[in-house]
Protein backbone atom coordinates (compact mmCIF):
# COMPACT_ATOMS: atom_id res chain seq x y z
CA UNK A 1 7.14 29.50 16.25
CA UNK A 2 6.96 27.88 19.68
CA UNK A 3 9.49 25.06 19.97
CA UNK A 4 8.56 23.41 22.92
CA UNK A 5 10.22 19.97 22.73
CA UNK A 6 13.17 21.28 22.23
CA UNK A 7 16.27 20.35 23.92
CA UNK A 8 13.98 17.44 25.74
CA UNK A 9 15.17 14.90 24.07
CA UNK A 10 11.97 13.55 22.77
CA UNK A 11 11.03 11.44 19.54
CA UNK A 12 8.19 10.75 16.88
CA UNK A 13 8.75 7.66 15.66
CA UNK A 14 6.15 7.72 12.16
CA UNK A 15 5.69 4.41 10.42
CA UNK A 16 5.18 5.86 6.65
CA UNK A 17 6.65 8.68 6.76
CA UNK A 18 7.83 9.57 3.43
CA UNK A 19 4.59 10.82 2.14
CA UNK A 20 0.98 12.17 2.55
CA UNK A 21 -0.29 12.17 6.14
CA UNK A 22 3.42 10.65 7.93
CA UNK A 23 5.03 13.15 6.24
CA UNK A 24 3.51 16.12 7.09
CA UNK A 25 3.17 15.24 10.48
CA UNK A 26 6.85 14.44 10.71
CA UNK A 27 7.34 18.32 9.40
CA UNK A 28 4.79 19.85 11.95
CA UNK A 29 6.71 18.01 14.70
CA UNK A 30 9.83 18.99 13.60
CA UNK A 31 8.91 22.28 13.38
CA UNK A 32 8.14 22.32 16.90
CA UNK A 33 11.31 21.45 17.99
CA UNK A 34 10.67 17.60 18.43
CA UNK A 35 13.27 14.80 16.93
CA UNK A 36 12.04 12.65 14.27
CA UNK A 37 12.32 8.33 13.26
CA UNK A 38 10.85 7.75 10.33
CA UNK A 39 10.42 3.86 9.16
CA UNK A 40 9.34 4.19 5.34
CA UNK A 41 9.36 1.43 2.73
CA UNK A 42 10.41 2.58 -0.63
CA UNK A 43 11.95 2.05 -4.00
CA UNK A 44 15.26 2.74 -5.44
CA UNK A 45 13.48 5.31 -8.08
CA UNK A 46 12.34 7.30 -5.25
CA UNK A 47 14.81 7.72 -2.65
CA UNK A 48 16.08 10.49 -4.70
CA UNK A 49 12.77 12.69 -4.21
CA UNK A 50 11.69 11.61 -0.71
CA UNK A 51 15.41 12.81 0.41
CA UNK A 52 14.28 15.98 -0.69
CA UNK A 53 11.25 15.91 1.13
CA UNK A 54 13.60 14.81 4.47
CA UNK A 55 15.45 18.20 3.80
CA UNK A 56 11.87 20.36 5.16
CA UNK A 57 12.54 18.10 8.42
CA UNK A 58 16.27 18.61 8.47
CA UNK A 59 15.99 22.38 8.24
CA UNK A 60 14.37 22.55 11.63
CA UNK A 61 17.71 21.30 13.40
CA UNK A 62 16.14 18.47 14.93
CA UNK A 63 17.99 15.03 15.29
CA UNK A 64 16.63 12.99 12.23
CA UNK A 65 16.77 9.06 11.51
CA UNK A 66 15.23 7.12 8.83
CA UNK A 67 14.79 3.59 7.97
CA UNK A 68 13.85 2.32 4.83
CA UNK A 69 12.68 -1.36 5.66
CA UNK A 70 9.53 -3.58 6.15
CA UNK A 71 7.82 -2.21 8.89
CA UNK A 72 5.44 -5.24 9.06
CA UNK A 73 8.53 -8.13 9.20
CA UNK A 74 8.69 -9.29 12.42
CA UNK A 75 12.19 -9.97 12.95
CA UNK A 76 13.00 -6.22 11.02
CA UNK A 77 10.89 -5.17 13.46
CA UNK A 78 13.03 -6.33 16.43
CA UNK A 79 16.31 -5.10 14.19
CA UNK A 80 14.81 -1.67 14.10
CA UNK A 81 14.10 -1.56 17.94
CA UNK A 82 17.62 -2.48 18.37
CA UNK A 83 18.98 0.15 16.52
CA UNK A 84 16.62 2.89 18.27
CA UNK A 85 18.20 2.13 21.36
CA UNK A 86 21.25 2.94 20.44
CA UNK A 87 20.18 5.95 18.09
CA UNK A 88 18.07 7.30 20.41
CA UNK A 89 20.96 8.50 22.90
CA UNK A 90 18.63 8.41 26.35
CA UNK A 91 15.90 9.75 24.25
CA UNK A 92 12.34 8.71 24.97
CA UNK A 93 9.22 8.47 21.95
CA UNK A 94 6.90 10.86 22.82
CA UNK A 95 4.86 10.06 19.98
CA UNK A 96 3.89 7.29 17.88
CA UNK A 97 2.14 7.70 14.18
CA UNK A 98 0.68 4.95 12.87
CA UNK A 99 0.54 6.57 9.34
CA UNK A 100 1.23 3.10 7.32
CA UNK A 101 -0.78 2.42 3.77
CA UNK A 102 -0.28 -1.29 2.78
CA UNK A 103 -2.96 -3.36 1.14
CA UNK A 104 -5.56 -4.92 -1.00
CA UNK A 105 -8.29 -2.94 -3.37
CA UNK A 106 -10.09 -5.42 -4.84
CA UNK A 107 -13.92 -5.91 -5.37
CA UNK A 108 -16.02 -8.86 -3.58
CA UNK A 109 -17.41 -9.41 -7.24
CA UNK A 110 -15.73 -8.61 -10.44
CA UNK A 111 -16.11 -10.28 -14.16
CA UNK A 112 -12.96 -7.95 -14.99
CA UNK A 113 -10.23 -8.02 -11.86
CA UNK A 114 -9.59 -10.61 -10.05
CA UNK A 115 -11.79 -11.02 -6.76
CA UNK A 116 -10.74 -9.88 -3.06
CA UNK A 117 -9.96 -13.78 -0.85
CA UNK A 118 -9.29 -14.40 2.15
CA UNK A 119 -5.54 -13.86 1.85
CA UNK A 120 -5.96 -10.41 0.64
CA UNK A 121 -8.37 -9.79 4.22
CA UNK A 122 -5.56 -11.14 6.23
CA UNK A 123 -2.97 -9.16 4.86
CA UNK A 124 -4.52 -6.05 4.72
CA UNK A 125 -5.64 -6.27 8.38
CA UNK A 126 -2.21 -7.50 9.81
CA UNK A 127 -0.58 -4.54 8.12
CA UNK A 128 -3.08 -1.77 8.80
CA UNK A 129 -4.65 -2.80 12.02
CA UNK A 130 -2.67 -5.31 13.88
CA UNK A 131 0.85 -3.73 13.28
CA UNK A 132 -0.08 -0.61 15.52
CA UNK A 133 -0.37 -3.30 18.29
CA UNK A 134 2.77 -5.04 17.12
CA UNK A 135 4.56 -1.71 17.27
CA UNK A 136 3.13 -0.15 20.63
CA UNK A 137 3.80 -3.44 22.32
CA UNK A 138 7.54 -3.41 21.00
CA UNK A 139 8.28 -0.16 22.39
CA UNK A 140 7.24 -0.59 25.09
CA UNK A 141 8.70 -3.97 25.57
CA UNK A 142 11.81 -2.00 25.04
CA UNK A 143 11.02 0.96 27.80
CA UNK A 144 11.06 3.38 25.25
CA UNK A 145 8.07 5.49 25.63
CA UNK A 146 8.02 8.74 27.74
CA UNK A 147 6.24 8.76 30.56
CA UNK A 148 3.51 10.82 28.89
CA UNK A 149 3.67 9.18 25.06
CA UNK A 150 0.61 9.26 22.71
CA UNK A 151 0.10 6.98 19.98
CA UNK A 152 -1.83 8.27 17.41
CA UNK A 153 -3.31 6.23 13.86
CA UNK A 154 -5.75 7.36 10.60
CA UNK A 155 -8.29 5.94 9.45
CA UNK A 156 -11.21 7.29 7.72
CA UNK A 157 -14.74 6.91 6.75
CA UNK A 158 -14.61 4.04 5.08
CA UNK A 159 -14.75 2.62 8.64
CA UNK A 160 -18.57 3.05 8.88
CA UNK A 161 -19.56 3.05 4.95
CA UNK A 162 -19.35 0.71 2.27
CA UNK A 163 -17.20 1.40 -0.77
CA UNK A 164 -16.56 -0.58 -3.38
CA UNK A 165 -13.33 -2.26 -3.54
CA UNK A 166 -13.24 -1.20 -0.19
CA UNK A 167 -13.98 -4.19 1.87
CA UNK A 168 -10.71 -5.35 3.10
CA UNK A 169 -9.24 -1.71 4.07
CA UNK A 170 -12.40 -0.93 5.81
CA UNK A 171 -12.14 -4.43 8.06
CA UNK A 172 -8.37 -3.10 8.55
CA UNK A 173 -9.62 0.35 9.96
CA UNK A 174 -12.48 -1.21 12.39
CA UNK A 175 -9.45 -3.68 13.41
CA UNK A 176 -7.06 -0.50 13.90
CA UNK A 177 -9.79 1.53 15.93
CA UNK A 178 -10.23 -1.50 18.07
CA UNK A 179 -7.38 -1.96 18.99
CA UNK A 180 -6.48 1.92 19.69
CA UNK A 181 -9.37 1.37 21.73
CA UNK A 182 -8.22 -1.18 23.88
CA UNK A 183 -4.10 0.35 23.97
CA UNK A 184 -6.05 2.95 25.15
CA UNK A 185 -7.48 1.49 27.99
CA UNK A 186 -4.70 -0.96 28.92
CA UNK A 187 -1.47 0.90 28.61
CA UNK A 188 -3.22 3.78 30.42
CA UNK A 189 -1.49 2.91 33.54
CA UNK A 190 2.03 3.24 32.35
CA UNK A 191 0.65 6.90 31.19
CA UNK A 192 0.28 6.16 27.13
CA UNK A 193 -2.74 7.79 25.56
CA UNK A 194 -4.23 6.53 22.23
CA UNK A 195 -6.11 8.21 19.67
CA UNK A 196 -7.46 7.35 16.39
CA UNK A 197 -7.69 10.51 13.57
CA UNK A 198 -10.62 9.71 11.32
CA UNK A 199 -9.14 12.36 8.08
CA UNK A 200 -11.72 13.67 5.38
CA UNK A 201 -10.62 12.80 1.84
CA UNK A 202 -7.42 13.73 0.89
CA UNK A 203 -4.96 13.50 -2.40
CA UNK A 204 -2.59 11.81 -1.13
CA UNK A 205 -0.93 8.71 -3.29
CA UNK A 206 -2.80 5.97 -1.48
CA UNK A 207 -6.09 7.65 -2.40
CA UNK A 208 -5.13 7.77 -5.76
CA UNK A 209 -4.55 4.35 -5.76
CA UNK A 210 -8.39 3.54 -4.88
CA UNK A 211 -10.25 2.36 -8.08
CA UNK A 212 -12.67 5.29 -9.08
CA UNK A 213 -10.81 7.84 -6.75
CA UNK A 214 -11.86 10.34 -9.08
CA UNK A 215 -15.36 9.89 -8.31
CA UNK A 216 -14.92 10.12 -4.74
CA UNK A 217 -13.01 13.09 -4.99
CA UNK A 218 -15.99 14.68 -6.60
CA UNK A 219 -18.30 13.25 -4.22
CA UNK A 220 -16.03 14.86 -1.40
CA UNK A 221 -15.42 18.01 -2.90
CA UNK A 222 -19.51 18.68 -2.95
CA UNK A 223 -20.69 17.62 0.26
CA UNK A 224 -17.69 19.50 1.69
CA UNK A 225 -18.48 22.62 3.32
CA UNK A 226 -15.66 24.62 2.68
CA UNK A 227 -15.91 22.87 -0.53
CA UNK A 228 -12.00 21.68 -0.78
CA UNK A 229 -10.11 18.18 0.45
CA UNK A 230 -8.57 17.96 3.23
CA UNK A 231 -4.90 18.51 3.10
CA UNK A 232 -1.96 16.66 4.55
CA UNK A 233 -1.40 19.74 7.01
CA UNK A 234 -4.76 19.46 8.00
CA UNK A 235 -4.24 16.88 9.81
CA UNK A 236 -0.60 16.83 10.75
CA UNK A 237 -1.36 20.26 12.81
CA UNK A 238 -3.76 17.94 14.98
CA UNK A 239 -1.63 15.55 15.49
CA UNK A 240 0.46 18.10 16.38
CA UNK A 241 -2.42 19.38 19.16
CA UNK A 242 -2.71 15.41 20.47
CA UNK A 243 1.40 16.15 21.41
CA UNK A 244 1.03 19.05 23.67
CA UNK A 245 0.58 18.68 27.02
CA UNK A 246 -3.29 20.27 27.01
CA UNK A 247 -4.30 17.39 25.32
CA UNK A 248 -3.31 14.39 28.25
CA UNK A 249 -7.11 13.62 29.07
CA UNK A 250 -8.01 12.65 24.88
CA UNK A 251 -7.85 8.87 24.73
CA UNK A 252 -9.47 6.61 23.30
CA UNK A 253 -11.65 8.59 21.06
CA UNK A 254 -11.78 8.95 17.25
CA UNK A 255 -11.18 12.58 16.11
CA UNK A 256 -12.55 13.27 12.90
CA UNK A 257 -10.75 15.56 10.76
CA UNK A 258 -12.33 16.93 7.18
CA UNK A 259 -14.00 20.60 7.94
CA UNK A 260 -16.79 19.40 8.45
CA UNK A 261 -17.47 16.64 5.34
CA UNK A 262 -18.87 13.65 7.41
CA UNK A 263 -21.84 15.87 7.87
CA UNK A 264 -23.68 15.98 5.00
């Protein structure tokens, strides 16, 4: 195993890291000898498992930090930049995930659940699309990228097609790509690439929260042409790829991850 961050001093900082696609990225990184932030928001009942989880990080002898708090609260936010300064040592964030899963399933038109509003749009963009902004700008407000960091976010193909009780994630992942777009193409000139990672389906908690999951795990596992999901790993070894120095001239693009799936 090539470690080639080591001993640089450099940092993923991974908003949602304590599971699914954060998670695994934060282990692929780690592996490679990079240090690791992780800003999670979790309960009690769970800290005991997603320590556990920390411990496949820890193992790599990286320097680890993690914050369980509100990633989307602005003044947290500014808390939590605070705190990197000082944690950070001199270190610089090579990479930033955008990995975070916050908001609202509900259907446009339901006689049984209660129907998606405005609010629930608002929300859902603001903490899936607009908080990548919110967080790139604050780093860098702070002079805390490198001078070669990458940002990288997931969405997936609920971007382009309509799913039911779908609507206000989908306007969150057109918002997100936007803006990557645009981060790409402003912050270019202080040397920050941007990169959206479009994953096929994959088990991961969030997806199971999706009303009729099932179904679309079906669906996937079909049209597939290796005829699995993707997996966490999957994708975490490409965001991996986006880290190494061969990849400085991808930005702005959307790289679509699933073997293949968005094909057929």
């Amino acid at each position: 195993m090539v470690k080639e961050f080591e001993n640089k001093n450099e940092w993923a900082l991974i908003l949602g890291g304590s599971s699914g696609l954060g998670l695994a990225t934060a282990i692929k990184l780690a592996k490679h000898g990079m240090n690791i932030c992780v800003v999670h928001r979790n309960s009690r009942s769970q800290i005991n498992q997603i320590e556990k989880d920390f411990e496949e990080i820890t193992k790599y002898s990286v320097a680890f930090i993690n914050y369980n708090a509100d990633a989307f609260n602005s003044e947290k936010r500014v808390e939590l930049i605070e705190n990197l300064k000082n944690e950070l040592e001199g270190g610089r964030i090579k990479m930033l995930v955008h990995s975070v899963a916050k908001g609202n399933l509900k259907p446009m038109i339901s006689e049984k659940r209660e129907n998606l509003k405005t609010d629930d749009f608002q929300l859902t963009i603001q903490a899936m699309g607009i908080s990548l902004y919110d967080w790139v700008s604050a780093v860098f407000e702070a002079k805390l990228f490198s001078k070669d960091a990458r940002v990288v976010s997931f969405t997936s193909e609920g971007n382009t097609k309509a799913w039911r009780n779908y609507a206000a994630v989908s306007a969150a992942k057109a918002t997100l790509e936007a803006i990557t777009r645009n981060i790409a193409l402003e912050f270019s000139c202080f040397g920050i690439k941007a990169n959206c990672i479009q994953a096929g389906v994959t088990d991961t908690a969030s997806f199971r929260m999706i009303p009729g999951y099932d179904k679309i795990k079906k669906f996937s596992l079909k049209r597939n042409p290796f005829k699995r999901l993707t997996l966490p790993e999957d994708v975490a070894n490409v965001v991996y790829l986006l880290s190494k120095d061969e990849a400085v001239w991808i930005n702005g693009t959307i790289i679509t991850v699933d073997g293949g799936e968005h094909i057929s």
